[in-house]
C-alpha atoms as a PDB file:
ATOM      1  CA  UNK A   1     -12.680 -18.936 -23.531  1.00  0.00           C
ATOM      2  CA  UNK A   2     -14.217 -20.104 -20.584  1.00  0.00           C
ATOM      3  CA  UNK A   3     -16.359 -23.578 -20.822  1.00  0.00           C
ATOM      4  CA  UNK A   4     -18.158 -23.118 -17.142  1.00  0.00           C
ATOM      5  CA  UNK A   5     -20.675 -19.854 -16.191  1.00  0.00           C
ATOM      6  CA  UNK A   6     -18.537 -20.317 -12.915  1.00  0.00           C
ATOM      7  CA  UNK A   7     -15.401 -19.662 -14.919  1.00  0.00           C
ATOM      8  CA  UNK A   8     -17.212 -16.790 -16.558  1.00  0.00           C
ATOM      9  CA  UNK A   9     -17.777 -15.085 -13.458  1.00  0.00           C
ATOM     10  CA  UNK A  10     -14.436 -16.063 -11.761  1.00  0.00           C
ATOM     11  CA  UNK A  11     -13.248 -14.039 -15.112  1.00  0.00           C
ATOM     12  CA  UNK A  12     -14.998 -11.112 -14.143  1.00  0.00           C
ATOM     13  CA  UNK A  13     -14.363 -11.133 -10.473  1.00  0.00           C
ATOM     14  CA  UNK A  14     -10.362 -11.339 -11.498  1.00  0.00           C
ATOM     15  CA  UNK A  15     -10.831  -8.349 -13.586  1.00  0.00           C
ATOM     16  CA  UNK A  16     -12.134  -6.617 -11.045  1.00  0.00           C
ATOM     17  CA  UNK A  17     -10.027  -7.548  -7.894  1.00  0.00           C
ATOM     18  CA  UNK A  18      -6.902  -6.871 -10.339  1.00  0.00           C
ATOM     19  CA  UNK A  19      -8.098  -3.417 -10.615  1.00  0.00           C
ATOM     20  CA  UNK A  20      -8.649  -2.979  -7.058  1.00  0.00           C
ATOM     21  CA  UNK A  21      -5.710  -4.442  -6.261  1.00  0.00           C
ATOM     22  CA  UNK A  22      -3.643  -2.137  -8.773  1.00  0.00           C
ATOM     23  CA  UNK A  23      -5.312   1.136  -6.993  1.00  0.00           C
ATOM     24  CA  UNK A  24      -4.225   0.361  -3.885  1.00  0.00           C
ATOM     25  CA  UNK A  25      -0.728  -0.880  -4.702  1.00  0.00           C
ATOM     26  CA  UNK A  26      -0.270   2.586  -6.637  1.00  0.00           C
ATOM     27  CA  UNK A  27      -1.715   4.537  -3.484  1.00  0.00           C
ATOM     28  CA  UNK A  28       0.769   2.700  -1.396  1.00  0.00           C
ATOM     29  CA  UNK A  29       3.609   4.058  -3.459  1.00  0.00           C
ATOM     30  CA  UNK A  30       2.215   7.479  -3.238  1.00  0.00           C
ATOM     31  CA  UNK A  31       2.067   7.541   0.422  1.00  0.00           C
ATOM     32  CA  UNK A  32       5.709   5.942   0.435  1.00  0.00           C
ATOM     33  CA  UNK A  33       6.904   8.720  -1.761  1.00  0.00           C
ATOM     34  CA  UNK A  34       5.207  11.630   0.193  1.00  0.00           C
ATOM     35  CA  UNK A  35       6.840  10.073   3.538  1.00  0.00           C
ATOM     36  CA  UNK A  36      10.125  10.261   2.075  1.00  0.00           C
ATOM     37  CA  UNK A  37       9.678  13.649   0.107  1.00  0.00           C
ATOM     38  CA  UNK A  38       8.598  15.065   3.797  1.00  0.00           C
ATOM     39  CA  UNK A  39      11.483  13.148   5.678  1.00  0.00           C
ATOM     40  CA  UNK A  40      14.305  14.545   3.015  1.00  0.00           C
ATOM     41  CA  UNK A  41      12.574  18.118   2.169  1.00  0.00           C
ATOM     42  CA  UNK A  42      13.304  18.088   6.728  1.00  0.00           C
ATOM     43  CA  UNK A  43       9.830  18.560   7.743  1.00  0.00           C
ATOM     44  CA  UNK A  44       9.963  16.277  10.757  1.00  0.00           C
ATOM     45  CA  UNK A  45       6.300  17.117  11.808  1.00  0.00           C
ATOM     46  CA  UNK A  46       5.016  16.747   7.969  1.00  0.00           C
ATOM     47  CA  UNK A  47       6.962  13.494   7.543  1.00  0.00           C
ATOM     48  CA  UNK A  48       5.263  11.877  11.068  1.00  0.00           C
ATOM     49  CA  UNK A  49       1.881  12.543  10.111  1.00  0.00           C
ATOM     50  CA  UNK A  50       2.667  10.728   6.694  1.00  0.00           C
ATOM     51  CA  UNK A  51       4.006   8.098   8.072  1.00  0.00           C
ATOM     52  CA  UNK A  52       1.001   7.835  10.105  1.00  0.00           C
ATOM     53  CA  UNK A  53      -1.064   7.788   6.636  1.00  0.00           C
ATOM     54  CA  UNK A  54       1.057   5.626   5.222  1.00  0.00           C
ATOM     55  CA  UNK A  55       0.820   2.727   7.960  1.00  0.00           C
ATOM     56  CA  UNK A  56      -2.685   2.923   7.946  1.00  0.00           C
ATOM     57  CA  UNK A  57      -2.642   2.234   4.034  1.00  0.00           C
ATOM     58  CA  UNK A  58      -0.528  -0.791   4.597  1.00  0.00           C
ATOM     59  CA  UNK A  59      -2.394  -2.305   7.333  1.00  0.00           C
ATOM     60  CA  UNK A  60      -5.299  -1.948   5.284  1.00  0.00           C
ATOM     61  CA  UNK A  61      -3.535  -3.179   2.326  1.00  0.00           C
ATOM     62  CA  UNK A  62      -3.279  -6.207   4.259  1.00  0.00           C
ATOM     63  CA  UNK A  63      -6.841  -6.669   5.110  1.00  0.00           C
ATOM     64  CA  UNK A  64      -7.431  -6.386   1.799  1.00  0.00           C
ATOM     65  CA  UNK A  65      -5.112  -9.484   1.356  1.00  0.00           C
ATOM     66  CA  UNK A  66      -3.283  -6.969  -1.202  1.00  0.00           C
ATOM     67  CA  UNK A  67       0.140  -7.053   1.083  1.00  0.00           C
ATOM     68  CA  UNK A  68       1.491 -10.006   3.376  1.00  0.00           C
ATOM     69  CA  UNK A  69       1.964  -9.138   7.001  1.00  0.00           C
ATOM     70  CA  UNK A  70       5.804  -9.606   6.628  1.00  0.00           C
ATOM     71  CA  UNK A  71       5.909  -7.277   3.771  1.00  0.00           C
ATOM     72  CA  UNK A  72       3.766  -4.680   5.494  1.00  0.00           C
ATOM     73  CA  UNK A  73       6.336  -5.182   8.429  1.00  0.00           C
ATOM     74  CA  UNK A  74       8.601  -4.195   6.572  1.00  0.00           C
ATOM     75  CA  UNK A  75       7.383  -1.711   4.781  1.00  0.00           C
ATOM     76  CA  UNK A  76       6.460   0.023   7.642  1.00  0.00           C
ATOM     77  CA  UNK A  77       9.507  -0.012   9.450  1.00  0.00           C
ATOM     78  CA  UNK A  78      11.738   1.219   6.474  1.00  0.00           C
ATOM     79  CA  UNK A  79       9.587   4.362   6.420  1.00  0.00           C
ATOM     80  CA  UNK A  80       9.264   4.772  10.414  1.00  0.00           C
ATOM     81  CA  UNK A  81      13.361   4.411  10.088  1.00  0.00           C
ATOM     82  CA  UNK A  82      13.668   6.976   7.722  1.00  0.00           C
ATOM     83  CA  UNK A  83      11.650   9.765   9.351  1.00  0.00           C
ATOM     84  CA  UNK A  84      13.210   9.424  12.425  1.00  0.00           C
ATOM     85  CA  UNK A  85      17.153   9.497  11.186  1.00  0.00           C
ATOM     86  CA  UNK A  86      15.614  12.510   9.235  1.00  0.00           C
END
């Protein structure tokens, strides 16, 4: 129970940013999974342009403070790796 109205809003701000946070974190994984679905189902021109989504999620991911840069590095280069060895 929070003893401060600056605590109570804090509260509600959390609640919010956790949700946000949570909706972007799941889009990430979708755009991860339709890079690799595209890369292993051999659709080299389908898996570039969702890899191209997919790094644009990320770097906005990390904008959003959601991702750290190292992570989104990462990230990002896994997927880029995997399309083109596909």
């Amino acid at each position: 129970m929070p003893h401060t109205k600056s605590q109570e809003k804090r509260d509600r701000q959390a609640i919010a940013n956790r949700a946000r946070n949570r909706a972007i974190r799941s889009e990430l994984k979708t755009r991860s999974r339709q890079v690799e679905e595209a890369a292993g189902g051999g659709d080299r021109e389908a898996a570039e342009q969702a890899l191209r989504i997919a790094q644009k999620r990320i770097d906005q991911a990390v904008a959003k403070g959601v991702l750290k840069k190292n992570t989104a590095a990462r990230r990002k280069a896994r997927l880029a790796h995997l399309v083109s060895s596909s």
